[in-house]
C-alpha atoms as a PDB file:
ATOM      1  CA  UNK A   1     -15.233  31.716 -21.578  1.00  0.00           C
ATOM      2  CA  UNK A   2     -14.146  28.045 -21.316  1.00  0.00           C
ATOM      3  CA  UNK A   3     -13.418  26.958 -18.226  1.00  0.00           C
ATOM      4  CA  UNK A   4     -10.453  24.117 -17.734  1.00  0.00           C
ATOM      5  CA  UNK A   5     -12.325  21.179 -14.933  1.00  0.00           C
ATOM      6  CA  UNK A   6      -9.596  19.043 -15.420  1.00  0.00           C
ATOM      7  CA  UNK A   7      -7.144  21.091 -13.082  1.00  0.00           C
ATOM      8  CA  UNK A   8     -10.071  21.705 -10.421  1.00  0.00           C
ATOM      9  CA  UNK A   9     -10.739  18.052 -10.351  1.00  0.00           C
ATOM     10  CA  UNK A  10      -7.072  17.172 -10.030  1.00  0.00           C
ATOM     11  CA  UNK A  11      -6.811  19.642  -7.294  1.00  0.00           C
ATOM     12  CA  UNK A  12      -9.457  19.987  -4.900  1.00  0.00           C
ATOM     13  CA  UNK A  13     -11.133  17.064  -3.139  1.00  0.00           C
ATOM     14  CA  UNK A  14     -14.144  15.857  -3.502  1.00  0.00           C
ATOM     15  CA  UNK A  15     -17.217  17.444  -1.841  1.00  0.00           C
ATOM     16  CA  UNK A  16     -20.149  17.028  -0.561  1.00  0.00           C
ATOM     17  CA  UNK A  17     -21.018  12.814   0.377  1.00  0.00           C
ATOM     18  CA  UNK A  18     -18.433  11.232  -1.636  1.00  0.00           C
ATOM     19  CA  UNK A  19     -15.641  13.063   0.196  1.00  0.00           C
ATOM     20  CA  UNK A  20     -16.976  11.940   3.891  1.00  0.00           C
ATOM     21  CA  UNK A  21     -17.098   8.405   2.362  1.00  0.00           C
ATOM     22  CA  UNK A  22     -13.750   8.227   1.798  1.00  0.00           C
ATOM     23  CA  UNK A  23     -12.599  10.081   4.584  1.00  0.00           C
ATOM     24  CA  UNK A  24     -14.678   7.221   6.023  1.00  0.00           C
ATOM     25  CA  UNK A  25     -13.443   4.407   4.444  1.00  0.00           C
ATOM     26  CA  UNK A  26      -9.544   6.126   5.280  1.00  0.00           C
ATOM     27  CA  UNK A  27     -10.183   6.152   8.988  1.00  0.00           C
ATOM     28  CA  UNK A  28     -11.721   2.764   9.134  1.00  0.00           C
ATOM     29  CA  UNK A  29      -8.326   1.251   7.223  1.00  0.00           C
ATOM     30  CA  UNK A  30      -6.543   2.997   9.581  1.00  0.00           C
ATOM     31  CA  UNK A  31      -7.912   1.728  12.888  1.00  0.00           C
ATOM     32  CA  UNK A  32      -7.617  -1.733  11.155  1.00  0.00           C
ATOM     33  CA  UNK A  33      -3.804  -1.458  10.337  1.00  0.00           C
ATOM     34  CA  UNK A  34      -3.848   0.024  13.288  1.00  0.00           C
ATOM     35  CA  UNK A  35      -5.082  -2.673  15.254  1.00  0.00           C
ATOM     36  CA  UNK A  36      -2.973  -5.301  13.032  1.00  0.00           C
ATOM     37  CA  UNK A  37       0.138  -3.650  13.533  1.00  0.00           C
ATOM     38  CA  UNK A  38      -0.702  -4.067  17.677  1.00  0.00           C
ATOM     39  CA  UNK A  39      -1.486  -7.640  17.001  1.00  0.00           C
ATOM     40  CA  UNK A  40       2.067  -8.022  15.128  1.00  0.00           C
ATOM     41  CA  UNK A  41       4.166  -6.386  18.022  1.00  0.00           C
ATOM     42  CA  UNK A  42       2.225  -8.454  20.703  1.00  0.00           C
ATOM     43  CA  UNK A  43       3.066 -11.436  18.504  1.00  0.00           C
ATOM     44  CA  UNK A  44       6.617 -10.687  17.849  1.00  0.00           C
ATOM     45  CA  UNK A  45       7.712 -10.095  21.130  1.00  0.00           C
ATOM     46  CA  UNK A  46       5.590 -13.587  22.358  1.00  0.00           C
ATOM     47  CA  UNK A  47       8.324 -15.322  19.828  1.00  0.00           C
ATOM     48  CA  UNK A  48      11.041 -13.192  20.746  1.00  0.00           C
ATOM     49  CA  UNK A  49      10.097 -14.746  24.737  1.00  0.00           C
ATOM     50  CA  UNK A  50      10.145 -17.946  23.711  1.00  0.00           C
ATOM     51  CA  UNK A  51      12.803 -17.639  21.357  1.00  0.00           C
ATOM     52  CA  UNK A  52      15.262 -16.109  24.746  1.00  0.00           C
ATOM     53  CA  UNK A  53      13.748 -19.235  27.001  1.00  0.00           C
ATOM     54  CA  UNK A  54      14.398 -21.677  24.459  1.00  0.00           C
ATOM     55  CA  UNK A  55      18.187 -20.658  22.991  1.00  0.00           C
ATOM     56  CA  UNK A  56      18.870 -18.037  25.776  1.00  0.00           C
ATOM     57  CA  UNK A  57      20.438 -14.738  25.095  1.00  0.00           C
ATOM     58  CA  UNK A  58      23.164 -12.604  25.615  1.00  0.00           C
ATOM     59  CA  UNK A  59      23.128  -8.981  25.692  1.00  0.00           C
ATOM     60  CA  UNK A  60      25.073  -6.746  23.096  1.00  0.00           C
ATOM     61  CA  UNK A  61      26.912  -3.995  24.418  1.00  0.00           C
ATOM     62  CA  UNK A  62      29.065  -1.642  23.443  1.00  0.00           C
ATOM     63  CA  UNK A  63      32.387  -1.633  25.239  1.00  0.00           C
ATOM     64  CA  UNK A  64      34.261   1.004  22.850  1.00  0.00           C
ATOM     65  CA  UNK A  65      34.508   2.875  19.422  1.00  0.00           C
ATOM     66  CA  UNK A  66      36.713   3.717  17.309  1.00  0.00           C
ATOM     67  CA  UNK A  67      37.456   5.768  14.096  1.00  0.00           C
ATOM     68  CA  UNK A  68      39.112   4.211  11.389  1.00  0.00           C
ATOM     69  CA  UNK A  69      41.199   6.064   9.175  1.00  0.00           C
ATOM     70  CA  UNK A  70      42.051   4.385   5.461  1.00  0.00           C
ATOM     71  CA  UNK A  71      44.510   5.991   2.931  1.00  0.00           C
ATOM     72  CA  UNK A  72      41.582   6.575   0.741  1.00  0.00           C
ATOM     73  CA  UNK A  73      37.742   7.721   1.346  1.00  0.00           C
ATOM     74  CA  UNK A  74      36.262   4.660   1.532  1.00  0.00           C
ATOM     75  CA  UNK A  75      32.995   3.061   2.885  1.00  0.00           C
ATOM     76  CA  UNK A  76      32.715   0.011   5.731  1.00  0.00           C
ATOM     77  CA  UNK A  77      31.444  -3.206   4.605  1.00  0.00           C
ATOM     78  CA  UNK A  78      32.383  -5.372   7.080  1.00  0.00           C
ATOM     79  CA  UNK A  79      33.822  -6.519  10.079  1.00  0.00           C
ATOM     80  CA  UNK A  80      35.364  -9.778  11.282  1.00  0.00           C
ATOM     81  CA  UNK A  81      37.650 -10.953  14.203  1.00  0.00           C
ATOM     82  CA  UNK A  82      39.904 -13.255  12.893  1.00  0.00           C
ATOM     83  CA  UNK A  83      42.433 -14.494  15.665  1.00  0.00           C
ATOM     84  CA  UNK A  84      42.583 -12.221  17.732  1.00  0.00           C
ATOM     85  CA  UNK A  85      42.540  -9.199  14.799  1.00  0.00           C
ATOM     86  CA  UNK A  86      39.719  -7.519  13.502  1.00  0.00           C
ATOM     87  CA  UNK A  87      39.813  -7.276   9.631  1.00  0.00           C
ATOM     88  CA  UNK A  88      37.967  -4.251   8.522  1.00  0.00           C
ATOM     89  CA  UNK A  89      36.294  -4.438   4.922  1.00  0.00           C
ATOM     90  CA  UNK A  90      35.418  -1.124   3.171  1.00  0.00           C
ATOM     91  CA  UNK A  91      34.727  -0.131  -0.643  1.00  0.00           C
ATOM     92  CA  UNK A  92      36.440   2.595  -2.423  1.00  0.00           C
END
């Protein structure tokens, strides 16, 4: 009786060295993006100090909400205050 290896092989992982190998070589990328992603936050939020100290910031808050109703089902695109109105683009 023939036996089909191809689905086995596709299947199940590898055994015996190989597989602790790669589960080797897996953990060690990990702690390195790992340790790069760290890197990146500390580095981002560094900029995103000097960035505040150099052009100062203001805060964004949310003072209300709204719903908007259109005649149609429609989908926001956009919105803009333009003297003292706030146009409200959408997509039908």
């Amino acid at each position: 009786m023939d036996r089909d290896i191809t689905a086995t092989a596709t299947t199940t992982p590898p055994q015996g060295p190989e597989g602790d190998v790669d589960a080797g070589a897996y953990e060690v990328l990990r702690r390195r993006l790992s340790a790069q992603a760290g890197e990146l936050v500390r580095r981002a939020e560094a900029l995103n100090v000097r960035r505040t100290e150099e052009f100062g910031s203001t805060e964004l808050r949310l003072l209300a909400t709204e719903q908007v109703r259109t005649e149609h089902a429609s989908v926001p695109r956009d919105l803009v205050a333009v003297g003292g109105q706030l146009l409200f683009g959408f997509e039908r």
